[in-house]
Protein backbone atom coordinates (compact mmCIF):
# COMPACT_ATOMS: atom_id res chain seq x y z
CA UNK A 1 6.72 25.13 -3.38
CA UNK A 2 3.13 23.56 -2.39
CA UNK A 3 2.68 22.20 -5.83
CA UNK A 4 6.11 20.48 -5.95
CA UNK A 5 5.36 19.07 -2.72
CA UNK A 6 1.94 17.94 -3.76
CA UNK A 7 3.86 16.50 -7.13
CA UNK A 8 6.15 14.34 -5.19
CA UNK A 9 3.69 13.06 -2.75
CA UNK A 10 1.42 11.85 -5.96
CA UNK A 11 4.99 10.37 -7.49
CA UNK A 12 5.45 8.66 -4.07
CA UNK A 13 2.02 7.45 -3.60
CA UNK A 14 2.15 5.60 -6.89
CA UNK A 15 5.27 3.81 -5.73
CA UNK A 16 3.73 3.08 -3.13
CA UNK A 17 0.55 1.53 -4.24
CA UNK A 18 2.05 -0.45 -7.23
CA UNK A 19 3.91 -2.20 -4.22
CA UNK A 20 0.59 -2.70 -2.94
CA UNK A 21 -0.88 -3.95 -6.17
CA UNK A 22 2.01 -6.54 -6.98
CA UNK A 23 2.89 -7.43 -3.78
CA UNK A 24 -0.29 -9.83 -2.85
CA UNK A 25 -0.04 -11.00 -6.35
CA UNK A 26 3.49 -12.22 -5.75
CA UNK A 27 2.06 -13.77 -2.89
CA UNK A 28 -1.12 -15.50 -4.88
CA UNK A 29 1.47 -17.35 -7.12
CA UNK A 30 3.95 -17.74 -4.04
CA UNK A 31 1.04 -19.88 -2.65
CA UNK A 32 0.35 -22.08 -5.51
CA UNK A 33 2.13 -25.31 -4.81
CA UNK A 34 2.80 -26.10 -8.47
CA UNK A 35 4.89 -22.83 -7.56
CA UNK A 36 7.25 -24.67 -5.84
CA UNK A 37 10.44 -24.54 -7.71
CA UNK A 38 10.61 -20.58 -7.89
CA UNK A 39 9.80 -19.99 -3.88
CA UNK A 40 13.30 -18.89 -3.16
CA UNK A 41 12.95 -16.68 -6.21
CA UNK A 42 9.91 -15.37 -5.15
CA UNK A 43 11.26 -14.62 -1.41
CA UNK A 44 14.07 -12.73 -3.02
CA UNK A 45 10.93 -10.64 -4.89
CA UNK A 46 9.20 -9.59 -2.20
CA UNK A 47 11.51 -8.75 -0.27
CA UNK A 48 12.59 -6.37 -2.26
CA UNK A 49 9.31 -4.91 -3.74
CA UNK A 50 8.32 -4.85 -0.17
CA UNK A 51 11.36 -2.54 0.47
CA UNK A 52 10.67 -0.21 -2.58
CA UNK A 53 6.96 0.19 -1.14
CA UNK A 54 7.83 1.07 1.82
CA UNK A 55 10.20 3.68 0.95
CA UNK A 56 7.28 4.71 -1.37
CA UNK A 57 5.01 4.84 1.84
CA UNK A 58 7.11 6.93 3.71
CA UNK A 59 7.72 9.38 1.64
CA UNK A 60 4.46 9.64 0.63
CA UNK A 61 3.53 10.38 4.35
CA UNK A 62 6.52 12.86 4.78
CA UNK A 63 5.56 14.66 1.61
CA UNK A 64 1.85 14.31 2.61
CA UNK A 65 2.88 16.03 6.14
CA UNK A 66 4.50 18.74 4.13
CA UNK A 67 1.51 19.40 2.28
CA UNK A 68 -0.37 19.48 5.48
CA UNK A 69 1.97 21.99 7.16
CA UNK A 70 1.49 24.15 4.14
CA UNK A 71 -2.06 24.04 4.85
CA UNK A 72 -3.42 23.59 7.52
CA UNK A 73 -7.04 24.79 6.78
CA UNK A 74 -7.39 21.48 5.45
CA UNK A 75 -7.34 19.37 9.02
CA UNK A 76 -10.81 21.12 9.50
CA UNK A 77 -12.41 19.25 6.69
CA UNK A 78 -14.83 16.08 7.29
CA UNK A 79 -13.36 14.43 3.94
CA UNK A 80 -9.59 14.88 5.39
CA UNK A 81 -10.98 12.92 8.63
CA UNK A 82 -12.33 10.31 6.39
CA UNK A 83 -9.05 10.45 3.79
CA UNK A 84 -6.82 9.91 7.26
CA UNK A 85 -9.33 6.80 8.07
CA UNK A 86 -8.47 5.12 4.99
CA UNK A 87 -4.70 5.84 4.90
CA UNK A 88 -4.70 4.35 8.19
CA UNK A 89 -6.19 1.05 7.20
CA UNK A 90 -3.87 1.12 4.16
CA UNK A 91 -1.14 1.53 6.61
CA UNK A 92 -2.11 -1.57 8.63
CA UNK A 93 -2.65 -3.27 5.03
CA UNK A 94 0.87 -2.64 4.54
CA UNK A 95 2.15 -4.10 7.59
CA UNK A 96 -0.33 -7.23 7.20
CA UNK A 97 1.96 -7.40 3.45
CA UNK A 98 4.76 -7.62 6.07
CA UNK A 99 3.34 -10.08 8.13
CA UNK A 100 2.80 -12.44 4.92
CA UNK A 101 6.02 -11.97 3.96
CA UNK A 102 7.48 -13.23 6.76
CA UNK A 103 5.43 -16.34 6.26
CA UNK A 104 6.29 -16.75 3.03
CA UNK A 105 10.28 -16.37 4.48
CA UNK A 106 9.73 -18.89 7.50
CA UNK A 107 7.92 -21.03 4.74
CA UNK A 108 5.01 -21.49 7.22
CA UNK A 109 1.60 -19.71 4.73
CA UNK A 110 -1.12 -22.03 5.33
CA UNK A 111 -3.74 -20.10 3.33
CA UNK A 112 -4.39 -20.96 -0.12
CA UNK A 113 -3.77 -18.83 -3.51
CA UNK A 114 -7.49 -18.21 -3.61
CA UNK A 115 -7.56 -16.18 -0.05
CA UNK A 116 -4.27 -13.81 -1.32
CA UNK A 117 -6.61 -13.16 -4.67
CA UNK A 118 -9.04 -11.73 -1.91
CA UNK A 119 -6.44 -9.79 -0.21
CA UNK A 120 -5.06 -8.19 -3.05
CA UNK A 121 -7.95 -6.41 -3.43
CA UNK A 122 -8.25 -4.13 -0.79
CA UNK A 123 -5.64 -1.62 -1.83
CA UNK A 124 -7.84 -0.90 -4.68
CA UNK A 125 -10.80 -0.53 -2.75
CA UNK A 126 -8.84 1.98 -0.57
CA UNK A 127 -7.55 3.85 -3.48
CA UNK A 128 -10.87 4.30 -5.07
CA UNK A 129 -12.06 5.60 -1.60
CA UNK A 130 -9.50 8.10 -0.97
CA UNK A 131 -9.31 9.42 -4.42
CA UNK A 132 -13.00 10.26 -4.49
CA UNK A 133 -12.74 11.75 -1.50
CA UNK A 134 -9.89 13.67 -2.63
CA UNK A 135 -11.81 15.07 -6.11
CA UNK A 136 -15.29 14.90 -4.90
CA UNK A 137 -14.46 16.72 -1.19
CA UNK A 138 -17.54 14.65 -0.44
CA UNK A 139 -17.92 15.77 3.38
């Protein structure tokens, strides 16, 4: 059973992060004013990628939790501490996505195409940290 969990939370998690990854980048083109035509498209986009992440997010937490129940040797580890750190800040990454899409909704961005290229690359730099922790079990 723990491997089937651990299966669907890595199944989930990938949901979840290419939400993350196309997300912003709907949001970089969303900002572009030359963009202007397709904004009602794009709200309908985001929307509903934002949706489908988030159903990827929780589920990766729920399976994660399983996981966690099913060992629970593993809350005693530095690099868990420091995995939990970073799936926090993805978490409030995630609702800053939210924020922006509201924005985006209530047509009121004021930041430019160039910031959102910025911000789209923090879930990567969050991914890279928690997957080394993961393999390396660096703590």
């Amino acid at each position: 059973m723990y491997l089937w969990m651990k299966a669907l939370h890595i199944i989930f998690m990938v949901t979840w992060f290419a939400g993350l990854f196309y997300l912003p980048r709907l949001y970089v083109y969303h900002a572009m004013p030359e963009n202007k035509p397709s904004f009602d498209l794009f709200k309908i986009m985001e929307r509903r990628l934002f949706i489908m992440m988030t159903l990827g997010a929780g589920l990766t937490i729920l399976f994660g939790s399983v996981l966690i129940v099913l060992n629970t040797s593993v809350m005693s580890s530095a690099w868990f501490h420091a995995k939990l750190t970073l799936i926090l800040l993805l978490l409030i990454y995630h609702y800053a996505c939210f924020r922006i899409m509201i924005t985006f909704r209530q047509e009121q961005n004021t930041r430019s195409h160039k910031w959102y290229r910025y911000f789209n690359e923090a879930p990567s730099l969050l991914l890279m940290g928690i997957v080394i922790l993961i393999v390396t079990k660096l703590f």
